[in-house]
Each structure stands twice: as structure tokens, then as C-alpha cells.
Protein backbone atom coordinates (compact mmCIF):
# COMPACT_ATOMS: atom_id res chain seq x y z
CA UNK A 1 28.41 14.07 -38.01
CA UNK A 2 26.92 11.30 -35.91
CA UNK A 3 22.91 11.36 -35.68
CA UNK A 4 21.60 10.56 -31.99
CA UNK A 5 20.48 7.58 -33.19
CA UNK A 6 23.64 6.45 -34.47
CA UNK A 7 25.39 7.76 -31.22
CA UNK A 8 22.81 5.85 -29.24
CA UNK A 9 23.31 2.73 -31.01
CA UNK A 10 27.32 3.09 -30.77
CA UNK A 11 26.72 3.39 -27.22
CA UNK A 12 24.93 -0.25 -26.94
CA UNK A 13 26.49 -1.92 -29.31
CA UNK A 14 30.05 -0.78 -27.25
CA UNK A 15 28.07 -1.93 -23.83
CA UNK A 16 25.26 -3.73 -24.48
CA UNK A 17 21.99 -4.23 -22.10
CA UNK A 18 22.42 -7.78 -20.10
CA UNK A 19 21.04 -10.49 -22.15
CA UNK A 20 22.22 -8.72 -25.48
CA UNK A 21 25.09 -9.37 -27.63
CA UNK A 22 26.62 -6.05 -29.85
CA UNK A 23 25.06 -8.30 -33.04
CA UNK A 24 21.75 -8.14 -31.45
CA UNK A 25 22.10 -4.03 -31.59
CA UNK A 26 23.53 -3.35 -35.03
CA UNK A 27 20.82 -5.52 -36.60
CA UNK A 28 18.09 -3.38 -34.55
CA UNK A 29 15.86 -1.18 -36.19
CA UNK A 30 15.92 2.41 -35.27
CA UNK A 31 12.03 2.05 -33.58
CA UNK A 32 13.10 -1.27 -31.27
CA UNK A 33 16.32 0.63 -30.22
CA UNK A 34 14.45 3.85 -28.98
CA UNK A 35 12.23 1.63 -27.24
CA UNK A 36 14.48 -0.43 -25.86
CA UNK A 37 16.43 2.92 -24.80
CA UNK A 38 13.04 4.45 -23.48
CA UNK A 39 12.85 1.21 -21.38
CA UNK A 40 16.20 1.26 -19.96
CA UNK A 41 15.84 4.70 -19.23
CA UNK A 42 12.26 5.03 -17.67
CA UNK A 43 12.68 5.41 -14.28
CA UNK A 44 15.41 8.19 -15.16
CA UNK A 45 12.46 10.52 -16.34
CA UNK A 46 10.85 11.45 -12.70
CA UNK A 47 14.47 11.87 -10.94
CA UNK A 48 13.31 15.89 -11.45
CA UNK A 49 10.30 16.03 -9.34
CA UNK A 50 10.69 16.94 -5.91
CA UNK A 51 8.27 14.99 -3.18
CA UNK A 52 6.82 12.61 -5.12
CA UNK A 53 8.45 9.96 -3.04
CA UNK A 54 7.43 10.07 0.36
CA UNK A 55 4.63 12.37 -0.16
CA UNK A 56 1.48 11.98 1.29
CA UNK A 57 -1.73 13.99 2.26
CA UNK A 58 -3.82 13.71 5.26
């Protein structure tokens, strides 16, 4: 069985991020590609809360 990590890197190194080759990912360690996923990925994490855009108090 795959670790996340492994699945993670599988999954850049089949489509990797503009700028990147698949080389570039398998020779990543496992710290610089959670970053780099944590990057990618930031703006996904506040997608949940409801109001914040738009939201303003007089």
C-alpha cells in the first residue's frame, strides 16, 4: 500500500506544477514536496467558510 506521500508525489510527477519537469519531483524530498503541495493548495483551505468574502461590518 501506497503512503500519501508516495500517492502525492505520483500525482506530480504524472502532472507536474508549470515550470517543473516529473525529474524535478522524484528527486524531491518528502519536506519540499509537502510544501510545495501546501503552496499549490493554499487558497483551497478557506473554500469552507461562509462570508468571509464580501463581509463587512458597519
Amino acid at each position: 500500500m501506497k503512503t500519501d506521500t508516495e500517492k502525492l508525489r505520483q500525482k506530480y510527477i504524472d502532472n507536474p506544477p508549470e515550470g517543473m519537469t516529473s525529474e524535478d519531483i522524484r528527486r524531491m524530498s518528502e519536506d519540499d514536496l509537502l510544501d510545495m503541495d501546501y503552496f499549490l493548495n493554499e487558497d483551497d483551505l478557506f473554500d469552507d467558510e461562509a462570508g468571509v468574502e464580501g463581509f463587512f461590518i458597519f
